[in-house]
Protein backbone atom coordinates (compact mmCIF):
# COMPACT_ATOMS: atom_id res chain seq x y z
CA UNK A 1 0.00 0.00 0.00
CA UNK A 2 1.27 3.71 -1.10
CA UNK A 3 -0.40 5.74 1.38
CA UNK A 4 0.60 9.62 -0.37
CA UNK A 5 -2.31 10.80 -2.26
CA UNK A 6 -4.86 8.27 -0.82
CA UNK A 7 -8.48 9.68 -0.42
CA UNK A 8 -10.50 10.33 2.98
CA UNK A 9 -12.38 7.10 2.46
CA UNK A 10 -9.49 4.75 2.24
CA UNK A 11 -7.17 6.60 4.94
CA UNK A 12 -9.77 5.82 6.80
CA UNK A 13 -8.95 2.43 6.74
CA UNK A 14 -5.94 2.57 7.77
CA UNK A 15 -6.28 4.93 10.96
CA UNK A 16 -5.20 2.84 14.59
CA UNK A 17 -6.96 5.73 16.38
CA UNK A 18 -9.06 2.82 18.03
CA UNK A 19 -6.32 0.81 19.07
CA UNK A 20 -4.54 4.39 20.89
CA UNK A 21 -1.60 5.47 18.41
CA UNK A 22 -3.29 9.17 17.71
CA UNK A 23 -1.47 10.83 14.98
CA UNK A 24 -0.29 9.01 11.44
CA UNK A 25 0.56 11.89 9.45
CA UNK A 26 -0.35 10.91 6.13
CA UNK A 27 -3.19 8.56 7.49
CA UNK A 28 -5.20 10.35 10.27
CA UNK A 29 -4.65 13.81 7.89
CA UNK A 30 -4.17 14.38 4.42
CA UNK A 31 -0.29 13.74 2.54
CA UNK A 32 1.87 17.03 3.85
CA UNK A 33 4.94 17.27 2.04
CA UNK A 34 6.61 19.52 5.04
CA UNK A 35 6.16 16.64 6.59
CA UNK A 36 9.31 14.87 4.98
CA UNK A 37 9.51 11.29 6.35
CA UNK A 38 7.11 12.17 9.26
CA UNK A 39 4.52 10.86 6.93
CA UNK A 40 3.39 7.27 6.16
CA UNK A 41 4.56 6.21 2.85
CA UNK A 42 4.43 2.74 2.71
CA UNK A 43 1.61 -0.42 4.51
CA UNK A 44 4.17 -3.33 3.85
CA UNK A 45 2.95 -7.01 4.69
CA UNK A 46 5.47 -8.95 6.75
CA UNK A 47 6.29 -11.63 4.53
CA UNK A 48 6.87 -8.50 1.57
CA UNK A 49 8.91 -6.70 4.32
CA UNK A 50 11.19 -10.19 4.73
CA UNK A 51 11.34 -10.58 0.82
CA UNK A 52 12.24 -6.85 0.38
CA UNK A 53 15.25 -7.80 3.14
CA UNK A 54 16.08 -11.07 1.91
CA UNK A 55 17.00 -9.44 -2.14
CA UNK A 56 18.72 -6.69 -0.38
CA UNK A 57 21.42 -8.90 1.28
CA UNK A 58 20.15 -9.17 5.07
CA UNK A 59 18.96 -12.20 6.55
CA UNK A 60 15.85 -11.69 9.59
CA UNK A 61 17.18 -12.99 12.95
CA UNK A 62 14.30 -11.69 14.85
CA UNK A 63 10.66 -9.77 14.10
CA UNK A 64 8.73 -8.37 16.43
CA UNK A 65 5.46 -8.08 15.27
CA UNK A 66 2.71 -4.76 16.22
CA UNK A 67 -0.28 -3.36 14.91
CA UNK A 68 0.84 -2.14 11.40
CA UNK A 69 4.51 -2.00 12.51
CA UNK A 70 7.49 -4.15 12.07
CA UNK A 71 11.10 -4.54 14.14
CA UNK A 72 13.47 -6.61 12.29
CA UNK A 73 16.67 -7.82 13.79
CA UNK A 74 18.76 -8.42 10.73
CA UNK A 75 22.43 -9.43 9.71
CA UNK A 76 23.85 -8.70 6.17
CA UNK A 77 24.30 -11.43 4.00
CA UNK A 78 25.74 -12.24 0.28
CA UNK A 79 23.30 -9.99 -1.74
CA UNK A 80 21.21 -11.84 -4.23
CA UNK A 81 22.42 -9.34 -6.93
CA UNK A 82 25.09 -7.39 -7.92
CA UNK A 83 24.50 -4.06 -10.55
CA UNK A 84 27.44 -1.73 -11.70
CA UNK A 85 26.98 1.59 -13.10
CA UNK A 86 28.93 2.32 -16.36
CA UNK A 87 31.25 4.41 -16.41
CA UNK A 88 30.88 7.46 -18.64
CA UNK A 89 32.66 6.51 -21.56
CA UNK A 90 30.79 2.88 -21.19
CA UNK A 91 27.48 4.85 -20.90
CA UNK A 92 28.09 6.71 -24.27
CA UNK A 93 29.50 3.35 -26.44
CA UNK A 94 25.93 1.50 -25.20
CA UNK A 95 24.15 4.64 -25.57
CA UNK A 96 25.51 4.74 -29.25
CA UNK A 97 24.58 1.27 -29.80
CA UNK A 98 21.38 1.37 -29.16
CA UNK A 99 20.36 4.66 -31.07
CA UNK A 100 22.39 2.55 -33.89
CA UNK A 101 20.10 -0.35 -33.63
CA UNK A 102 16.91 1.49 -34.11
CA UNK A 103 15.75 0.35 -31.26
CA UNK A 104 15.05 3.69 -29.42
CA UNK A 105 16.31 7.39 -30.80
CA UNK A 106 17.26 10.41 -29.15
CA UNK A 107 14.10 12.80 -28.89
């Protein structure tokens, strides 16, 4: 779940104001921007939070499961992928390529 932008209706849904926590800014109010980070972005499911972990190179030792809330205890492990970013001179030779190719052109 992507919280930002939601409407009043399905906030609604997601507010814990019956179970005590008062204030979700993003939830219990409207998406404010100057709120930076003090917002609610994202309603992750355990098992997506533990997947999301897992192909970032952490392995859980320990959850502790709340009402829409998550600890995880983790230790890094080998990463199930690896990505480089070309180098300039790469990124121009595969750039070059492709518009060569046809397959996409510069607009």
């Amino acid at each position: 779940m992507f919280f930002p932008g939601l409407p009043d209706r399905a906030r609604r849904l997601w507010n814990l104001r019956s179970l005590g926590l008062l204030h979700q800014a993003g939830i219990t109010n409207p998406f404010r921007a100057e709120e930076g980070y003090g917002n609610w972005f994202w309603g992750l499911t355990p098992s997506c939070l533990e997947s999301m972990l897992a192909v970032a190179g952490f392995r859980v030792l320990r959850r502790e499961d709340e009402p829409f809330a998550q600890t995880v205890l983790c230790e890094p492990v080998a990463t199930a992928f690896a990505h480089r970013l070309p180098d300039p001179d790469e990124a121009r030779a595969a750039a070059a390529r492709i518009s060569a190719s046809g397959a996409a052109r510069p607009a």
